[in-house]
N, C-alpha and C. Protein backbone atom coordinates (compact mmCIF):
# COMPACT_ATOMS: atom_id res chain seq x y z
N UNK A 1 0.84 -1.18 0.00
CA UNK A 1 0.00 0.00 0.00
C UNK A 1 0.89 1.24 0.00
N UNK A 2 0.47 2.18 -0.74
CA UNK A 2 1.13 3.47 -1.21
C UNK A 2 0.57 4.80 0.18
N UNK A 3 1.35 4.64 1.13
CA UNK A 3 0.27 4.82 2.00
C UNK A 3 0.96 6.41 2.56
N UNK A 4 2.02 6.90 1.80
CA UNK A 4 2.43 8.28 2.15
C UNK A 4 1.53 9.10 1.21
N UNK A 5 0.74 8.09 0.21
CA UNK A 5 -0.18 8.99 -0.54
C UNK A 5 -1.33 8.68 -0.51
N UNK A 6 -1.87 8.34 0.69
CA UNK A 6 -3.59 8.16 1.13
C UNK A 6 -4.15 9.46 1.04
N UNK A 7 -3.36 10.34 1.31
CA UNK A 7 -4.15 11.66 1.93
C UNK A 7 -4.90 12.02 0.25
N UNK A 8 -3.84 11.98 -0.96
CA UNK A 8 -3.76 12.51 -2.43
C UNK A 8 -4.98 11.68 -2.69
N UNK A 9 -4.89 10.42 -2.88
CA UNK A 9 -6.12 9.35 -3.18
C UNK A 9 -7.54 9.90 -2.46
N UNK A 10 -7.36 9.97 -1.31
CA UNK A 10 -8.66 10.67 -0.73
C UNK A 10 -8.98 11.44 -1.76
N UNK A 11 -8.31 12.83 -1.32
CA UNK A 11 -9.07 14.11 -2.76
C UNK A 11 -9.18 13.62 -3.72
N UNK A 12 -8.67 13.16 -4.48
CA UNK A 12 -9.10 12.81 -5.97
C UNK A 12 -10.63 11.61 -5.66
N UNK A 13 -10.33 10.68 -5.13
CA UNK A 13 -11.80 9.95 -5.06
C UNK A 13 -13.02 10.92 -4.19
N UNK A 14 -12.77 11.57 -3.43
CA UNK A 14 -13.70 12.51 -2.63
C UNK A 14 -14.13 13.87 -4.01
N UNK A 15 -13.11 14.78 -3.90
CA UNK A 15 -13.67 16.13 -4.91
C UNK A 15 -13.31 15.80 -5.99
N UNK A 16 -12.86 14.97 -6.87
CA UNK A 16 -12.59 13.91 -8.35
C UNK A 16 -13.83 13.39 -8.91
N UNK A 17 -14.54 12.99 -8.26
CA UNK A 17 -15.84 12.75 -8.27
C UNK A 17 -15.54 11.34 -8.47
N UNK A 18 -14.56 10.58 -8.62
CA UNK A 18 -14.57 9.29 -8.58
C UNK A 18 -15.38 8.29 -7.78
N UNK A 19 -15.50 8.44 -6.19
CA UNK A 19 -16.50 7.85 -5.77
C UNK A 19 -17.97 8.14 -6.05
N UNK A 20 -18.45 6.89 -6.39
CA UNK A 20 -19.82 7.09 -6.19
C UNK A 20 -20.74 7.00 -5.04
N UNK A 21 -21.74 7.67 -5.34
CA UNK A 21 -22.83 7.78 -3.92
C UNK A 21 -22.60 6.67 -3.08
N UNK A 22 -22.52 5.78 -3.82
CA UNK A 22 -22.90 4.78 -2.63
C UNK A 22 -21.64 3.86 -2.82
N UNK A 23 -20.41 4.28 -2.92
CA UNK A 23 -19.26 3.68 -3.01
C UNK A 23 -18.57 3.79 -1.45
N UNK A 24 -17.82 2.95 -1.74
CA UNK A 24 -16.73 2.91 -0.12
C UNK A 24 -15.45 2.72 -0.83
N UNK A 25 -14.75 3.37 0.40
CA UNK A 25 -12.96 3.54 0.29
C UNK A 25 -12.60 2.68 1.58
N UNK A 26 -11.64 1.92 0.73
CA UNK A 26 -10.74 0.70 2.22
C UNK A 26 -9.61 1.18 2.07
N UNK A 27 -9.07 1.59 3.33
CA UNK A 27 -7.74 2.04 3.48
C UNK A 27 -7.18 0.81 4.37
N UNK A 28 -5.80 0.41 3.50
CA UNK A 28 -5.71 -0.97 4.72
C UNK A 28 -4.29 -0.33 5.02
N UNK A 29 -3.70 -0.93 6.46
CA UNK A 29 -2.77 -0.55 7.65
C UNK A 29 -3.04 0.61 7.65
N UNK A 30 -4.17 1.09 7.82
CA UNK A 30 -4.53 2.86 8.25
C UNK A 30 -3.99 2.83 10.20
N UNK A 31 -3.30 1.55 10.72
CA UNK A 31 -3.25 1.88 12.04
C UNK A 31 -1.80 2.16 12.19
N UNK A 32 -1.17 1.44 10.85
CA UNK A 32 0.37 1.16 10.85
C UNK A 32 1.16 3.05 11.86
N UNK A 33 0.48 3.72 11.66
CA UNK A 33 1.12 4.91 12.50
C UNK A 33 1.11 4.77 13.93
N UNK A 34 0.73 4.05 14.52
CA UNK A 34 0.80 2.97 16.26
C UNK A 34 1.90 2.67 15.88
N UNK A 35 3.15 1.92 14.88
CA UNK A 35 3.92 0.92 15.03
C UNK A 35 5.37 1.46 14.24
N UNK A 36 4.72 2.87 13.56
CA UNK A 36 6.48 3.24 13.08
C UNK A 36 6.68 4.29 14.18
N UNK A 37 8.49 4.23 14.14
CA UNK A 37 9.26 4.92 14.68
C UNK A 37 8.28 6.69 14.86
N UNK A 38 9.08 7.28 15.77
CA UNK A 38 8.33 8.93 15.41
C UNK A 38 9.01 9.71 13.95
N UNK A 39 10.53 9.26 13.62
CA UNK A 39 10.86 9.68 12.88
C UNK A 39 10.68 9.50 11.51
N UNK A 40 9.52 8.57 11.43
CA UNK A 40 9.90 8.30 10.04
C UNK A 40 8.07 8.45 9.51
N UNK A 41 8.36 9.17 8.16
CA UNK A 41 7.39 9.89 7.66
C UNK A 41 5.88 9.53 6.94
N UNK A 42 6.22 7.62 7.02
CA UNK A 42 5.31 7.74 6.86
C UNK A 42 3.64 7.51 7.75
N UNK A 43 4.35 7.38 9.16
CA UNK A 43 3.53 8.26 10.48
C UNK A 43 3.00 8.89 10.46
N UNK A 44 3.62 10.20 10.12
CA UNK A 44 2.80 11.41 9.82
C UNK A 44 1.95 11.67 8.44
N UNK A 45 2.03 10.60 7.54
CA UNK A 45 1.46 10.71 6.69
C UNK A 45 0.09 9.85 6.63
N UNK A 46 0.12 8.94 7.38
CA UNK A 46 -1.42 7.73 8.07
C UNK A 46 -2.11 8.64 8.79
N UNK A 47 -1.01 9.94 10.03
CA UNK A 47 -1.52 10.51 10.50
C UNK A 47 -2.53 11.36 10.39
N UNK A 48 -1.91 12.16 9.60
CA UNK A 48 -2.52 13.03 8.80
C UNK A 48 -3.86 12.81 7.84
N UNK A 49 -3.87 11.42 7.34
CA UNK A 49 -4.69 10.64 6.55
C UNK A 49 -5.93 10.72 7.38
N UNK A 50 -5.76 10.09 8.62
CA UNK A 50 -6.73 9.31 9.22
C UNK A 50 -7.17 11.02 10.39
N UNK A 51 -7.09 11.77 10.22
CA UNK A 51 -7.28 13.19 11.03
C UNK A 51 -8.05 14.00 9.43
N UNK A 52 -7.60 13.75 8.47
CA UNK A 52 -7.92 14.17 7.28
C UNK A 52 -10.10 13.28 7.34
N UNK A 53 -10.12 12.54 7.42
CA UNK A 53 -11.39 10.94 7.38
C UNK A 53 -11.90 11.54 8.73
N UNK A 54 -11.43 11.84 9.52
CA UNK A 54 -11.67 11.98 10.89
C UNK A 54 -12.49 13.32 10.88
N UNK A 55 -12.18 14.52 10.41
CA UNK A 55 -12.59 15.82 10.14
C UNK A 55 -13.67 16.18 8.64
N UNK A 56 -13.39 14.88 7.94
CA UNK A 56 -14.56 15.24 6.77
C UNK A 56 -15.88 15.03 7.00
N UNK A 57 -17.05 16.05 7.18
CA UNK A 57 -18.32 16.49 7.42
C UNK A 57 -19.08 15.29 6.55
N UNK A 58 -18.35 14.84 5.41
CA UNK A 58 -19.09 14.50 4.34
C UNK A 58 -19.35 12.88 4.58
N UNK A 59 -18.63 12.39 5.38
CA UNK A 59 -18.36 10.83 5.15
C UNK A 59 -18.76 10.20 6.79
N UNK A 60 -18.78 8.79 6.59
CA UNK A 60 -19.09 8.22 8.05
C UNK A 60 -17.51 7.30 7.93
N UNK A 61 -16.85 7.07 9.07
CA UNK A 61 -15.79 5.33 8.83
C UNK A 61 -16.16 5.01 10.06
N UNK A 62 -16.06 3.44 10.08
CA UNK A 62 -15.16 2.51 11.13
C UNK A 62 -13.72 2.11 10.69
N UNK A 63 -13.22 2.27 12.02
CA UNK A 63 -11.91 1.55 11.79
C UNK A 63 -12.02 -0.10 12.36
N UNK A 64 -11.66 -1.42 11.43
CA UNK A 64 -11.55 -2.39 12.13
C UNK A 64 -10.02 -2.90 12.29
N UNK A 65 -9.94 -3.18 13.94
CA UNK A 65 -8.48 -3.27 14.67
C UNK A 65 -8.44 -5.42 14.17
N UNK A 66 -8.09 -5.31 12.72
CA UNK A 66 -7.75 -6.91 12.34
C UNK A 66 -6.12 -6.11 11.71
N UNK A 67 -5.11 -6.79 12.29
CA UNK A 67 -3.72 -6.42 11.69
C UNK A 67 -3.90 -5.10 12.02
N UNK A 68 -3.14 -4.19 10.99
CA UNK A 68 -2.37 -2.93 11.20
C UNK A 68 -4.03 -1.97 10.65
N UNK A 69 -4.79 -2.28 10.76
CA UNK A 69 -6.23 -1.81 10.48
C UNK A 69 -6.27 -1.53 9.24
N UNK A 70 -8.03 -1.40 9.40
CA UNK A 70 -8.83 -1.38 7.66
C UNK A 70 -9.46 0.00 8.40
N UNK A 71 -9.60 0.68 7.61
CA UNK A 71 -11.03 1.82 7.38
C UNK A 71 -11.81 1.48 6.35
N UNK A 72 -13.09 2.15 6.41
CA UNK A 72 -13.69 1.75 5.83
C UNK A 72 -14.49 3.23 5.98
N UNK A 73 -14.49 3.69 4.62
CA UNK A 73 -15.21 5.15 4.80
C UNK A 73 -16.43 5.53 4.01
N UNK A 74 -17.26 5.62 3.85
CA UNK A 74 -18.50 5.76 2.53
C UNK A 74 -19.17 7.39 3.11
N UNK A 75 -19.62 7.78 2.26
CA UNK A 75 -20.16 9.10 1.95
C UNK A 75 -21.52 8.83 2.74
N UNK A 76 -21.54 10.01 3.59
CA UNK A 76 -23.30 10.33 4.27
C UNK A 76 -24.31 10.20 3.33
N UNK A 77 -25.18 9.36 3.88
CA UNK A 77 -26.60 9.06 2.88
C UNK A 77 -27.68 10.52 2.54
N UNK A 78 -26.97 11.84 3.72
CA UNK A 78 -27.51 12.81 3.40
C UNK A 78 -26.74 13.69 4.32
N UNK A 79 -26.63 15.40 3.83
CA UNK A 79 -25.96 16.00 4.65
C UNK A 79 -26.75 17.06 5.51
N UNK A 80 -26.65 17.17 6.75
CA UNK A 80 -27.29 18.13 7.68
C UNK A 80 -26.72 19.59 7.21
N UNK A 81 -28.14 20.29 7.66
CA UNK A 81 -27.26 21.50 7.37
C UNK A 81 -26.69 22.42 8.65
């Protein structure tokens, strides 16, 4: 998994219009930032990922804790205003 570039994949399937309504995004070892060093970047880049999923208004996830984790993110069936 290309996973210093989750954050890039997000936008493009989110404002790309690539996902559809009723599509889902699996991010797998979305936990792997528990298990690297502090120094190494791509920590801050799961980090950032999963704070990125964490803060979007637009979407619901679970994270499931099998291995280094799955997300699992799909678009709100409707948005509040």
């Amino acid at each position: 998994a290309d996973k210093d570039n989750y954050a890039t994949y997000y936008k493009l399937a989110m404002d790309g219009g690539l996902l559809a309504d009723d599509g889902c995004i699996l991010a797998d070892n979305s936990l792997c930032a528990l298990v690297y060093d502090k120094d190494d970047i791509r920590r801050q880049r799961l980090h950032e990922f999963n704070m990125m999923v964490a803060d979007d208004d637009r979407v619901e996830q679970v994270v499931l804790t099998v291995r280094e984790g799955i997300t699992i993110i799909r678009k709100k069936l409707y948005q509040r205003d």
